[in-house]
PDB file of N, CA and C in Angstrom:
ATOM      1  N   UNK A   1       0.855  -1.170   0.000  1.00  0.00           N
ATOM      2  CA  UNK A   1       0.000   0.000   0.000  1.00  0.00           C
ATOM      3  C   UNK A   1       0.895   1.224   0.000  1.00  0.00           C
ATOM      4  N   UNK A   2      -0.135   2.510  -0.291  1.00  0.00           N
ATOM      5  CA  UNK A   2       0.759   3.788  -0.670  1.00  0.00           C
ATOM      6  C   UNK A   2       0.843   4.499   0.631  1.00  0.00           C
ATOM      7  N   UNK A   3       1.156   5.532   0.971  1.00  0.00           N
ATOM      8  CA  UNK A   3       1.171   6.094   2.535  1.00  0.00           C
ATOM      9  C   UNK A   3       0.252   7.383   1.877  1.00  0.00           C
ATOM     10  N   UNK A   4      -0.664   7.948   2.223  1.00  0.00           N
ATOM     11  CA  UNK A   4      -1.867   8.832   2.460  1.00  0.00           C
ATOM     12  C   UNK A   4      -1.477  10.224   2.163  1.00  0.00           C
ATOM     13  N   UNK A   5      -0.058  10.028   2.756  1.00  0.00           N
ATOM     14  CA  UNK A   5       0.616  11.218   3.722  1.00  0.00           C
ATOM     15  C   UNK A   5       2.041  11.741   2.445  1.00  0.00           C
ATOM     16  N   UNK A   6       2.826  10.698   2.000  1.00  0.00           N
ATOM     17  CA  UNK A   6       4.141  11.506   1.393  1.00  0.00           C
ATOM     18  C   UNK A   6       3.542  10.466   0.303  1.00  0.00           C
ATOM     19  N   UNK A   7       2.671   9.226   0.050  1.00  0.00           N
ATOM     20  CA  UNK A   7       3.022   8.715  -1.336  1.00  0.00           C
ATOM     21  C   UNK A   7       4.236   7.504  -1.226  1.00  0.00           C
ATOM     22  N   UNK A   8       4.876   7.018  -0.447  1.00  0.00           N
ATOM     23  CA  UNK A   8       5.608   6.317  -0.707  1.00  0.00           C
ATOM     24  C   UNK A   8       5.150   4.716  -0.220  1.00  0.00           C
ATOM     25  N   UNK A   9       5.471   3.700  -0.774  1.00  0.00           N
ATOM     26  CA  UNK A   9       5.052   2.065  -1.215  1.00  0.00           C
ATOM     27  C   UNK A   9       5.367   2.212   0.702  1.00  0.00           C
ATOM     28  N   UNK A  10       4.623   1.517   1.319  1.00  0.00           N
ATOM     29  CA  UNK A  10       4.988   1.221   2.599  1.00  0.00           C
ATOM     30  C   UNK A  10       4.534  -0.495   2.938  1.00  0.00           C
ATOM     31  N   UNK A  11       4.676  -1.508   3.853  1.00  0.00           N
ATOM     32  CA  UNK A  11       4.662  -2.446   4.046  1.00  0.00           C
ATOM     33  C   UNK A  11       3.200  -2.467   4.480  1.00  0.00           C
ATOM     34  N   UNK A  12       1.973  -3.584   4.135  1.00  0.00           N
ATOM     35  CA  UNK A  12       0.688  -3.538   3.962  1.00  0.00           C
ATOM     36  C   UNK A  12       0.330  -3.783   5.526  1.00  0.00           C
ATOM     37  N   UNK A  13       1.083  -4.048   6.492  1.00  0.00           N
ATOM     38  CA  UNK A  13       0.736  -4.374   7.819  1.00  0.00           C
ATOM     39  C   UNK A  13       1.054  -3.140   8.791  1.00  0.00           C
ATOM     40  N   UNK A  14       1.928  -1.915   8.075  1.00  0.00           N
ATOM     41  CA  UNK A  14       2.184  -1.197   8.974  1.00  0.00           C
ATOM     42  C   UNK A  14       1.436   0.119   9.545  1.00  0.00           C
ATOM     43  N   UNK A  15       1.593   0.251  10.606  1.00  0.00           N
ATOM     44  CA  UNK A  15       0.537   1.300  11.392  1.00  0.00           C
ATOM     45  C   UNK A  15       0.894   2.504  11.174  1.00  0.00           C
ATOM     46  N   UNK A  16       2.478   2.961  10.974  1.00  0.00           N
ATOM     47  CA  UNK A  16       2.660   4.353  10.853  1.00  0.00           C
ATOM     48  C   UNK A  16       3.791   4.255   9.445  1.00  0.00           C
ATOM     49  N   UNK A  17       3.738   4.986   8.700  1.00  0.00           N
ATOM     50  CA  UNK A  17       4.804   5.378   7.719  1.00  0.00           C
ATOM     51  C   UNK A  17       6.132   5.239   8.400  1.00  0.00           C
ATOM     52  N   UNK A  18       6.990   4.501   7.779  1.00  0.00           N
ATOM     53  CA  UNK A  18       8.047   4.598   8.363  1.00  0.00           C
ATOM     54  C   UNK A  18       8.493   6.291   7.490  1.00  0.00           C
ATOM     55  N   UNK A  19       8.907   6.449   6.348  1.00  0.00           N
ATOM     56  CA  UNK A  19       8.991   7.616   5.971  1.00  0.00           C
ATOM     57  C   UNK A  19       8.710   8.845   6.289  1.00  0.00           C
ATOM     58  N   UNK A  20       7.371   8.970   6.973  1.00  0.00           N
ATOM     59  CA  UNK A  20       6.705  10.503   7.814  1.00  0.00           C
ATOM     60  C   UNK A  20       6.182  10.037   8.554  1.00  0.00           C
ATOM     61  N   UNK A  21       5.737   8.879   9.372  1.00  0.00           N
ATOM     62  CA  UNK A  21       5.364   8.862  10.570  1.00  0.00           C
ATOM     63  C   UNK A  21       3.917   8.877  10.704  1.00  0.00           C
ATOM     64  N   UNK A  22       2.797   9.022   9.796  1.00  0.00           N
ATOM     65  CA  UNK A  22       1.737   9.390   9.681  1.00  0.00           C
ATOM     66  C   UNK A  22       0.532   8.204   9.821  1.00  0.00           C
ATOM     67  N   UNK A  23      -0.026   8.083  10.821  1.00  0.00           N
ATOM     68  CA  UNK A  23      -0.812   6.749  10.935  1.00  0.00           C
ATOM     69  C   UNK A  23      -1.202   6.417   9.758  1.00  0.00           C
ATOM     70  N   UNK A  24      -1.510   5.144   9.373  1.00  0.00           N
ATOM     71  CA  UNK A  24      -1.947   4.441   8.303  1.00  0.00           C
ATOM     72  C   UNK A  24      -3.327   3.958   8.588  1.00  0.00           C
ATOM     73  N   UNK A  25      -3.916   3.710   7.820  1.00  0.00           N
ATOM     74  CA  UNK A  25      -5.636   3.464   7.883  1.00  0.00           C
ATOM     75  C   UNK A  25      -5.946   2.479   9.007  1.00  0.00           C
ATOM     76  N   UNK A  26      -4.542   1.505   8.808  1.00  0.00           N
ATOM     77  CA  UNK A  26      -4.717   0.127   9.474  1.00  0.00           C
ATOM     78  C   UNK A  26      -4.538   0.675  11.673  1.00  0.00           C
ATOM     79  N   UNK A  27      -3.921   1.797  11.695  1.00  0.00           N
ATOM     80  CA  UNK A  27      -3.711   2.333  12.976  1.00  0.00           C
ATOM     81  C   UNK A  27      -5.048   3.059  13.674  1.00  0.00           C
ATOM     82  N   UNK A  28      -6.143   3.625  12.262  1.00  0.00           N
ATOM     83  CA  UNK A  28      -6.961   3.791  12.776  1.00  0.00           C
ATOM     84  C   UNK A  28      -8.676   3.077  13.019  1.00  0.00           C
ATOM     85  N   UNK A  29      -8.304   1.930  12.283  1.00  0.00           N
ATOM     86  CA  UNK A  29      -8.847   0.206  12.135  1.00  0.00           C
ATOM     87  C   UNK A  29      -8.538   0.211  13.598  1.00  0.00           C
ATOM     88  N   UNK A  30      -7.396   0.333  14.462  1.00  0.00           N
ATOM     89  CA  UNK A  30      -7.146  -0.920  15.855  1.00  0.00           C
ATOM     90  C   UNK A  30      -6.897   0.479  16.905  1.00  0.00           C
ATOM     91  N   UNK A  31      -7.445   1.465  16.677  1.00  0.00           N
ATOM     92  CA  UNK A  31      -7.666   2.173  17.979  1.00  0.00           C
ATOM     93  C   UNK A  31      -9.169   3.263  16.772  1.00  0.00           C
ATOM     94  N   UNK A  32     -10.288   3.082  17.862  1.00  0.00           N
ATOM     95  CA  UNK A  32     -11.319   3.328  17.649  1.00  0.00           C
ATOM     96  C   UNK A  32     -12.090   4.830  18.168  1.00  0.00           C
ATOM     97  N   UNK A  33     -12.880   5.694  17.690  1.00  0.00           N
ATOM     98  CA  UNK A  33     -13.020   6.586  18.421  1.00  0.00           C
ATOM     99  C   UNK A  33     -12.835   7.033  19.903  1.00  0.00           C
ATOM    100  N   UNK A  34     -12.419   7.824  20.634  1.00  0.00           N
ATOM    101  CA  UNK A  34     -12.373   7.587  21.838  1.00  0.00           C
ATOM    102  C   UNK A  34     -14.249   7.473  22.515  1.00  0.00           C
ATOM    103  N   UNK A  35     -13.873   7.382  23.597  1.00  0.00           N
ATOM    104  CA  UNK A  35     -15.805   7.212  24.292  1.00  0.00           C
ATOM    105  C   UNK A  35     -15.756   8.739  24.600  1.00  0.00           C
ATOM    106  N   UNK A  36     -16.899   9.012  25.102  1.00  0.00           N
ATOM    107  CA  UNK A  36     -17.602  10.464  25.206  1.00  0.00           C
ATOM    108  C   UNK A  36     -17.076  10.562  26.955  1.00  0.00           C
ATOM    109  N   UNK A  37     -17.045  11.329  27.378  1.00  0.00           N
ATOM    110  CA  UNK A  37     -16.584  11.919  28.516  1.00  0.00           C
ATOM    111  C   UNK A  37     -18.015  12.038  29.230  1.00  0.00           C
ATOM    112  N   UNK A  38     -18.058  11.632  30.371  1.00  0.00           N
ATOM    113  CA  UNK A  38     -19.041  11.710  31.196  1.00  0.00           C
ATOM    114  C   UNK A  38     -19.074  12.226  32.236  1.00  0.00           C
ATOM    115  N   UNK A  39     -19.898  13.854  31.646  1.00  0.00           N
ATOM    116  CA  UNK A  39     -19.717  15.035  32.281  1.00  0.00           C
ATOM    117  C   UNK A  39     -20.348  14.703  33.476  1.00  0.00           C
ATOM    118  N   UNK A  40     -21.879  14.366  33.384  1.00  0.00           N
ATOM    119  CA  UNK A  40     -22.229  13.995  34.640  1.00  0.00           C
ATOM    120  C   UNK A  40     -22.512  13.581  36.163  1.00  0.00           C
ATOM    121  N   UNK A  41     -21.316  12.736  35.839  1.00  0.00           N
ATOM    122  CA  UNK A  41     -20.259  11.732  36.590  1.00  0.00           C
ATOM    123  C   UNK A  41     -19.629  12.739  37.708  1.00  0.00           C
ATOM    124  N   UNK A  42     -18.996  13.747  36.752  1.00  0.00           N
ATOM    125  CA  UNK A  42     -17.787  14.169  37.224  1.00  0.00           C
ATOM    126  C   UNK A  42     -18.522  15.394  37.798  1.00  0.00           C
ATOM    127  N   UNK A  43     -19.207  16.003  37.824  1.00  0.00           N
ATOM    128  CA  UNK A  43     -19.958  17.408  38.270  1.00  0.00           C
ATOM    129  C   UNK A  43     -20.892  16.998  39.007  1.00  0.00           C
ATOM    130  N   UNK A  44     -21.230  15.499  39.508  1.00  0.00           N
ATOM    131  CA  UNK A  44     -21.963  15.481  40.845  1.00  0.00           C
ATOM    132  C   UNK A  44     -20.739  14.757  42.153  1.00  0.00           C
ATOM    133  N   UNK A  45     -19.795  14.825  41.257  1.00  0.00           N
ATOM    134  CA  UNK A  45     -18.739  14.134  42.341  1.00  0.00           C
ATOM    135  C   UNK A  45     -18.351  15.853  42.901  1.00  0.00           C
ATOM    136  N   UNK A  46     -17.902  16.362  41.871  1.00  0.00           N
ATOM    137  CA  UNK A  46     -17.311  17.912  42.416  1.00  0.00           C
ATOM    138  C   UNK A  46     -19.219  18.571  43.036  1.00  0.00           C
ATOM    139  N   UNK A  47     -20.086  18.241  43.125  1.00  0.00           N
ATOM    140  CA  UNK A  47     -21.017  19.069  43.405  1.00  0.00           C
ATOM    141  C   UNK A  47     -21.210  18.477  44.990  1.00  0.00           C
ATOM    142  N   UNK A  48     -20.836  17.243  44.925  1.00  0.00           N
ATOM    143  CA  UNK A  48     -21.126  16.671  46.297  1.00  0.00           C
ATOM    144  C   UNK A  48     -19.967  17.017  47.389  1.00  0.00           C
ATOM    145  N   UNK A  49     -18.837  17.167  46.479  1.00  0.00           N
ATOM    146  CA  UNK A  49     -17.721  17.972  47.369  1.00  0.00           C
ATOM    147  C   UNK A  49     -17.920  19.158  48.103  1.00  0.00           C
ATOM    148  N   UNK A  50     -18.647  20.038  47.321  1.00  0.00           N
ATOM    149  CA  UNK A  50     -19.031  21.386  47.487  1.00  0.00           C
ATOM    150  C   UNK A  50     -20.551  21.227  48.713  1.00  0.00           C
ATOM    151  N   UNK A  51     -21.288  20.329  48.991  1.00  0.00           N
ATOM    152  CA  UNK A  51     -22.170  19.874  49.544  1.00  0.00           C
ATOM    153  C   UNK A  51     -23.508  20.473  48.699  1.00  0.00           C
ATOM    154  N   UNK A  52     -23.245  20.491  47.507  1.00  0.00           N
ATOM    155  CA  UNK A  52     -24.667  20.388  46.919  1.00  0.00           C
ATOM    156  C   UNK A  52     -25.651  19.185  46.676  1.00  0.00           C
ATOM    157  N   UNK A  53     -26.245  18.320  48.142  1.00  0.00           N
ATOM    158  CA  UNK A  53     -26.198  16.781  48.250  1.00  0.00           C
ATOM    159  C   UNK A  53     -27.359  16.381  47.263  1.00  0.00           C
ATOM    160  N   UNK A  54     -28.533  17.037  47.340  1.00  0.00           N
ATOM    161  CA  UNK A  54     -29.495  16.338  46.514  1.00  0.00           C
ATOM    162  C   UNK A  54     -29.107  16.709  45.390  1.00  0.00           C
ATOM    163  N   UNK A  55     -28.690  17.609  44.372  1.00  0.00           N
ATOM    164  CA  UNK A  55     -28.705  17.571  42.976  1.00  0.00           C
ATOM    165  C   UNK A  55     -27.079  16.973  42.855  1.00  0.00           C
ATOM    166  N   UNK A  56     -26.064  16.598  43.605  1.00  0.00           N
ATOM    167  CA  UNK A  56     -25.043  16.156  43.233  1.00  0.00           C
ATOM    168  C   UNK A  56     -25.688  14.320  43.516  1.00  0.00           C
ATOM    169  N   UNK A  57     -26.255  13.883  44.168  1.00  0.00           N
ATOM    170  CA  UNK A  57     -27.089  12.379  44.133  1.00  0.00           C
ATOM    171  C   UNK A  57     -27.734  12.621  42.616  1.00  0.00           C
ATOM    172  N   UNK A  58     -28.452  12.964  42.501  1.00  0.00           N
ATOM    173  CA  UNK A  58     -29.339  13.255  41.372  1.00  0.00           C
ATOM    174  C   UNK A  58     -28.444  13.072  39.919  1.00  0.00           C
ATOM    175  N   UNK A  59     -27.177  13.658  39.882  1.00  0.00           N
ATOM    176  CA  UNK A  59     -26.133  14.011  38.459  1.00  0.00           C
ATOM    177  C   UNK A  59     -25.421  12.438  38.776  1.00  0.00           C
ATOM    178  N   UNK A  60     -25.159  12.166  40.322  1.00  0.00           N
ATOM    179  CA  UNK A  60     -23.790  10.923  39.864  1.00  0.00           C
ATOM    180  C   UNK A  60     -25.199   9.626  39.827  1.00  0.00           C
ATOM    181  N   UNK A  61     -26.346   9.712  40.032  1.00  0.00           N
ATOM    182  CA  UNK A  61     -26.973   8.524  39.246  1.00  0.00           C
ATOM    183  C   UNK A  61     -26.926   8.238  38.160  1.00  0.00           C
ATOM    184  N   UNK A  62     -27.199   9.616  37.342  1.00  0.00           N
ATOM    185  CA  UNK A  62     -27.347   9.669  35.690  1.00  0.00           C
ATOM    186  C   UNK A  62     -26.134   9.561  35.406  1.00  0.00           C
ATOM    187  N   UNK A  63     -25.248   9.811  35.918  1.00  0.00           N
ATOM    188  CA  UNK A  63     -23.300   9.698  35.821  1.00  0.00           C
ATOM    189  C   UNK A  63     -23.406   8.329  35.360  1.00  0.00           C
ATOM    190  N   UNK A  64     -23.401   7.532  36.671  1.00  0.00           N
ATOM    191  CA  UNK A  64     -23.800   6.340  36.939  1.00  0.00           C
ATOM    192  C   UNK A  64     -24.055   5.413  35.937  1.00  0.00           C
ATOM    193  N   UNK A  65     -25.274   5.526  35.132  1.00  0.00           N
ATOM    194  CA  UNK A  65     -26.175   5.305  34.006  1.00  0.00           C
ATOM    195  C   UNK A  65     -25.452   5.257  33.074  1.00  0.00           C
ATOM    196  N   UNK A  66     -24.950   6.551  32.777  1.00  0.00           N
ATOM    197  CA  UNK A  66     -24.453   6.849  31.579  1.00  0.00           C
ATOM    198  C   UNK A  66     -23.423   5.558  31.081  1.00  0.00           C
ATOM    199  N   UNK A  67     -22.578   5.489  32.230  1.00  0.00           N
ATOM    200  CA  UNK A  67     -21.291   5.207  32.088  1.00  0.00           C
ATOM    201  C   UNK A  67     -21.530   3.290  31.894  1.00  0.00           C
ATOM    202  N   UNK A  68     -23.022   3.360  32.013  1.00  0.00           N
ATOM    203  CA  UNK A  68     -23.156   1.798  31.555  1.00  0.00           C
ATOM    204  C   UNK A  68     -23.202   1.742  30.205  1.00  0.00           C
ATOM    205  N   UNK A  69     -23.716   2.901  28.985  1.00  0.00           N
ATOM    206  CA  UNK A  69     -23.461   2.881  27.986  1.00  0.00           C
ATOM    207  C   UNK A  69     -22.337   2.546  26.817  1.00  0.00           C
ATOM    208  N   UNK A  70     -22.352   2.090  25.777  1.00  0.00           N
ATOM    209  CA  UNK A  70     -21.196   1.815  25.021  1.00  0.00           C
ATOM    210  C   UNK A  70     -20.473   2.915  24.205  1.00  0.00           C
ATOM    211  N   UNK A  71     -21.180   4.004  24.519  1.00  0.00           N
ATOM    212  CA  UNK A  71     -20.580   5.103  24.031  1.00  0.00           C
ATOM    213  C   UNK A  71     -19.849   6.014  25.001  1.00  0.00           C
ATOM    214  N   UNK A  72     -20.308   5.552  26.610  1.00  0.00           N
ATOM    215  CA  UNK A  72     -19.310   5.989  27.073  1.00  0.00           C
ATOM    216  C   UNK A  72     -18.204   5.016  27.346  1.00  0.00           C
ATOM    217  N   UNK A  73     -18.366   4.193  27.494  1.00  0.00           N
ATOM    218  CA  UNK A  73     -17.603   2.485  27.666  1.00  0.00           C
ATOM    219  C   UNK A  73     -17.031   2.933  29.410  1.00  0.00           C
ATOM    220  N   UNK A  74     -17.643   3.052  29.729  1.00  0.00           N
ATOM    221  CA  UNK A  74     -17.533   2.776  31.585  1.00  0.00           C
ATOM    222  C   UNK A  74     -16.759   4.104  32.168  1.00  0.00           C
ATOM    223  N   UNK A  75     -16.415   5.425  31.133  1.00  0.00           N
ATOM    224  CA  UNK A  75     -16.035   6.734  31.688  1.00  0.00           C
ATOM    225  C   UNK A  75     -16.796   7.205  32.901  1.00  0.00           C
ATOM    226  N   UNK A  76     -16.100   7.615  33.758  1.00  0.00           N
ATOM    227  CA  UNK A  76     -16.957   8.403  34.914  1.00  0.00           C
ATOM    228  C   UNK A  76     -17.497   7.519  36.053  1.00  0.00           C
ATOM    229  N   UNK A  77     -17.276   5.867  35.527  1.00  0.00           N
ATOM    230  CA  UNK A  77     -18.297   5.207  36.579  1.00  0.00           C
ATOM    231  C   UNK A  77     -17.670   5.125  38.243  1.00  0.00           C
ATOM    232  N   UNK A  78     -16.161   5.617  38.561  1.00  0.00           N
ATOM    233  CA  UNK A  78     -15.383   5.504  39.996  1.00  0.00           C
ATOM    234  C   UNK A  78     -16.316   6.970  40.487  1.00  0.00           C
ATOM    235  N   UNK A  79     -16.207   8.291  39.925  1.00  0.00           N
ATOM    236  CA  UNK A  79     -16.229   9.552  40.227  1.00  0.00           C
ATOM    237  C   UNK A  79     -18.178   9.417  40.266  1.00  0.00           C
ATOM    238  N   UNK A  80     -18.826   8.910  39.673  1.00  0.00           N
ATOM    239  CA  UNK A  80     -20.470   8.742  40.055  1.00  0.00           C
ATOM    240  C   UNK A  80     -20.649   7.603  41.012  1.00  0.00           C
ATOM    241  N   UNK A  81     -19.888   6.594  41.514  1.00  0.00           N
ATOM    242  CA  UNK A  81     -20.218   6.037  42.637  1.00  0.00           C
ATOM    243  C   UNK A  81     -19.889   6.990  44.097  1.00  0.00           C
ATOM    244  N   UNK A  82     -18.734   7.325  43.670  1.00  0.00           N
ATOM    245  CA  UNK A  82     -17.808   8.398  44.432  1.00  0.00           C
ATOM    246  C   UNK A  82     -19.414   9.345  45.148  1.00  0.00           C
ATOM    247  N   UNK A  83     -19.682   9.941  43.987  1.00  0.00           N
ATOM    248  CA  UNK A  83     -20.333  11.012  44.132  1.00  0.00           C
ATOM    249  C   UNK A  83     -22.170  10.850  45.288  1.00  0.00           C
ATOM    250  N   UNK A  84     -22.040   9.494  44.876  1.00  0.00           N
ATOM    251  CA  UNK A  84     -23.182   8.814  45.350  1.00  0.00           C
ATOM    252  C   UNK A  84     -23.308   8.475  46.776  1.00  0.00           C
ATOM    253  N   UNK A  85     -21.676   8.138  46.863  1.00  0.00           N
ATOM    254  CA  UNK A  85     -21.566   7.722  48.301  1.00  0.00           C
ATOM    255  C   UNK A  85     -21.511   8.751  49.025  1.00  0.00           C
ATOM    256  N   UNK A  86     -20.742  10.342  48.812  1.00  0.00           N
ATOM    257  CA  UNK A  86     -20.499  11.459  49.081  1.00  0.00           C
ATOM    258  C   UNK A  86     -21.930  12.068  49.614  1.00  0.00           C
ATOM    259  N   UNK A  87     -22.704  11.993  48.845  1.00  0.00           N
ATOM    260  CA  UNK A  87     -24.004  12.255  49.001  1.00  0.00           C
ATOM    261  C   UNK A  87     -24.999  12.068  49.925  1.00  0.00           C
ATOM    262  N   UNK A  88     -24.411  10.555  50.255  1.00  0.00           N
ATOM    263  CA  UNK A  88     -25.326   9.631  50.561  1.00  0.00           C
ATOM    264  C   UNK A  88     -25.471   9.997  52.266  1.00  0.00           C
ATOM    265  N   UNK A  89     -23.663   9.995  52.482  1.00  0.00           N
ATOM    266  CA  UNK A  89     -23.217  10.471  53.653  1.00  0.00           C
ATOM    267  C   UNK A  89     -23.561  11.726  54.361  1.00  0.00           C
ATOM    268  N   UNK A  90     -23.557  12.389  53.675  1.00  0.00           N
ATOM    269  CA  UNK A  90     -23.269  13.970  53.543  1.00  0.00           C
ATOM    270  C   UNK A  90     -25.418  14.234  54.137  1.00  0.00           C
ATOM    271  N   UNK A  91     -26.169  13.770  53.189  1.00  0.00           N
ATOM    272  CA  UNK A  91     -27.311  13.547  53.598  1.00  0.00           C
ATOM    273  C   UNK A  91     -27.894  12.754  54.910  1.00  0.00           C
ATOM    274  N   UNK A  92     -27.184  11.620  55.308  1.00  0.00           N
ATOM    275  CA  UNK A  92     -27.442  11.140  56.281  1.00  0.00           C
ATOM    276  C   UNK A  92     -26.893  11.604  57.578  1.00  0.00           C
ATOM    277  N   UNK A  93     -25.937  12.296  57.568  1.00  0.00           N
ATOM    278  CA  UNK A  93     -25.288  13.390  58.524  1.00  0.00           C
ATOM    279  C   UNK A  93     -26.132  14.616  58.895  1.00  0.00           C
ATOM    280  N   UNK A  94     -26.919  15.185  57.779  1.00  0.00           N
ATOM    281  CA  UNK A  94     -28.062  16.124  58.096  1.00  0.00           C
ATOM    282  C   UNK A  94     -28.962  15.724  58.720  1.00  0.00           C
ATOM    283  N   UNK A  95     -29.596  14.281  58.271  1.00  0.00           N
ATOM    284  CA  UNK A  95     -30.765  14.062  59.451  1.00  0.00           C
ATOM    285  C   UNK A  95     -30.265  13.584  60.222  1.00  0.00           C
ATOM    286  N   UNK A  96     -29.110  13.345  60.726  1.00  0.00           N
ATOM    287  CA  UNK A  96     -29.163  12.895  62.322  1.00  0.00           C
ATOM    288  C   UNK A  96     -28.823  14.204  63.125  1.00  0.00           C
ATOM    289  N   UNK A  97     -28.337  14.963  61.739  1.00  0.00           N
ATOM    290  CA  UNK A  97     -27.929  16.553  62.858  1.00  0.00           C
ATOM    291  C   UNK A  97     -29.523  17.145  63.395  1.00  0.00           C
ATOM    292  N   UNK A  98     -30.027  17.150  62.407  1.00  0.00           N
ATOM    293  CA  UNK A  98     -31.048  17.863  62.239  1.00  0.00           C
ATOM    294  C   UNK A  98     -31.920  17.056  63.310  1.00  0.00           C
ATOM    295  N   UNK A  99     -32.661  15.652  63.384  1.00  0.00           N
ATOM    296  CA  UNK A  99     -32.800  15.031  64.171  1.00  0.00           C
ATOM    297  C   UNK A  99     -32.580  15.342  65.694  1.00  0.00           C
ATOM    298  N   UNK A 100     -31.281  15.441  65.695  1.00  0.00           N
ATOM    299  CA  UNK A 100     -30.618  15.016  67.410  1.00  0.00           C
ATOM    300  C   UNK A 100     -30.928  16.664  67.556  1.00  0.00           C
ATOM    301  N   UNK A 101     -30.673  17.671  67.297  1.00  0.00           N
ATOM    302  CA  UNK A 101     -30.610  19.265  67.289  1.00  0.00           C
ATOM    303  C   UNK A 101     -32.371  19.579  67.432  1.00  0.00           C
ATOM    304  N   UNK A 102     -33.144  19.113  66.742  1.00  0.00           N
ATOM    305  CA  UNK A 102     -34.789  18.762  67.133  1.00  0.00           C
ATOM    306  C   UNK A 102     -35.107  18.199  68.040  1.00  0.00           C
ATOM    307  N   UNK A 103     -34.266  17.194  68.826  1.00  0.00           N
ATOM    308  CA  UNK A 103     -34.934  16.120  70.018  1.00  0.00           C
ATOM    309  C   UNK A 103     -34.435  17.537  71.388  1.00  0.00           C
ATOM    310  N   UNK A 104     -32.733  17.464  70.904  1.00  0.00           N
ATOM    311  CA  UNK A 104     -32.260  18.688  71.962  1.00  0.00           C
ATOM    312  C   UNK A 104     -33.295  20.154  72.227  1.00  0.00           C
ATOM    313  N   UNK A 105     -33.639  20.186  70.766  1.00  0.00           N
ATOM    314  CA  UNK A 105     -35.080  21.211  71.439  1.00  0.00           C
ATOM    315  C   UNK A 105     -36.010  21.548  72.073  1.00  0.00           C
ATOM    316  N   UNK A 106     -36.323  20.569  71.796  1.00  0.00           N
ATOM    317  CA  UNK A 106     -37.638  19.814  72.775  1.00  0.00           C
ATOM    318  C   UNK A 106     -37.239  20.310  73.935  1.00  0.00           C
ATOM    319  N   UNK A 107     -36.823  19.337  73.939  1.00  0.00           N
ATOM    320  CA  UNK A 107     -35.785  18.896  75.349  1.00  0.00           C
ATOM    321  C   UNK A 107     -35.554  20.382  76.578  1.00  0.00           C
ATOM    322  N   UNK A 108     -35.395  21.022  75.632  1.00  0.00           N
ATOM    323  CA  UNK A 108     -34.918  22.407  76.527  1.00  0.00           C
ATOM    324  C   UNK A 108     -36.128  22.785  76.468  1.00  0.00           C
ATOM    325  N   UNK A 109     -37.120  23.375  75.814  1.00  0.00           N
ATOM    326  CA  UNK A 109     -38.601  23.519  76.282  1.00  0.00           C
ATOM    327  C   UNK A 109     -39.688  22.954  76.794  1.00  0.00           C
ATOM    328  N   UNK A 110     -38.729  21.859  77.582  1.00  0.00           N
ATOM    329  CA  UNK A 110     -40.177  21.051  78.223  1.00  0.00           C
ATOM    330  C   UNK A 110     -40.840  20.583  77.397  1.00  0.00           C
ATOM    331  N   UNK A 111     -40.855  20.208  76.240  1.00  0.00           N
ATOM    332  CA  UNK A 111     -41.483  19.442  74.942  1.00  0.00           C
ATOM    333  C   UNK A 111     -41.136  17.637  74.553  1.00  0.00           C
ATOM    334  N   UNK A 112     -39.962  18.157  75.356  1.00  0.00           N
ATOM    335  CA  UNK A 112     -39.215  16.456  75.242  1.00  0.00           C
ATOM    336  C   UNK A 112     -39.965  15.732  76.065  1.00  0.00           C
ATOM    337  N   UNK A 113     -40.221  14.404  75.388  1.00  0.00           N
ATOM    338  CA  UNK A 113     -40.781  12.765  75.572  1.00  0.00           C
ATOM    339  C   UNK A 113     -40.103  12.276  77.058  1.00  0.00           C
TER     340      UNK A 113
END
């Protein structure tokens, strides 16, 4: 085969021109588009950092999701569990604050059980 790139006879198995260096058809045959980036993923992991808990749960599900797709081929899926667990925590820390800080209320107004 010919090379794309300068024209010169190159060996029918090879991936780059030896002459200019220039991938050959066959280089872009055995590495395939890259996958899509899964924004999702990654902006409920940084949202849950920031403690934005319900809409950062909300983004690393669909993160989550996404990243089961073949177009993303599994991008994002560490940083949307990440984000999930972040969340998860981060939420369950509020109601026990919120909780125990409500019972303590009571409590001081003669309202407590």
């Amino acid at each position: 085969m010919f090379c794309k790139n300068c024209g010169k006879e190159i060996n029918d198995n090879a991936v780059v021109c030896p002459n200019c260096g220039v991938a050959t058809e066959k280089m872009a045959a055995n590495n395939p588009v890259p996958a899509q980036k899964n924004s999702m993923a990654i902006a409920g992991f940084v949202l849950a950092l920031l403690g934005f808990n319900v809409i950062s749960l909300i983004l690393s599900i669909v993160g989550l999701s996404y990243s089961k797709k073949p177009e993303y081929a599994g991008d994002g899926k560490g940083f949307a569990i990440a984000g999930i667990v972040l969340s998860c925590v981060y939420i369950g820390f509020f109601i026990i604050l919120y909780a125990t800080c409500g019972v303590a209320a009571c409590a001081a107004f003669g309202a407590g059980a």
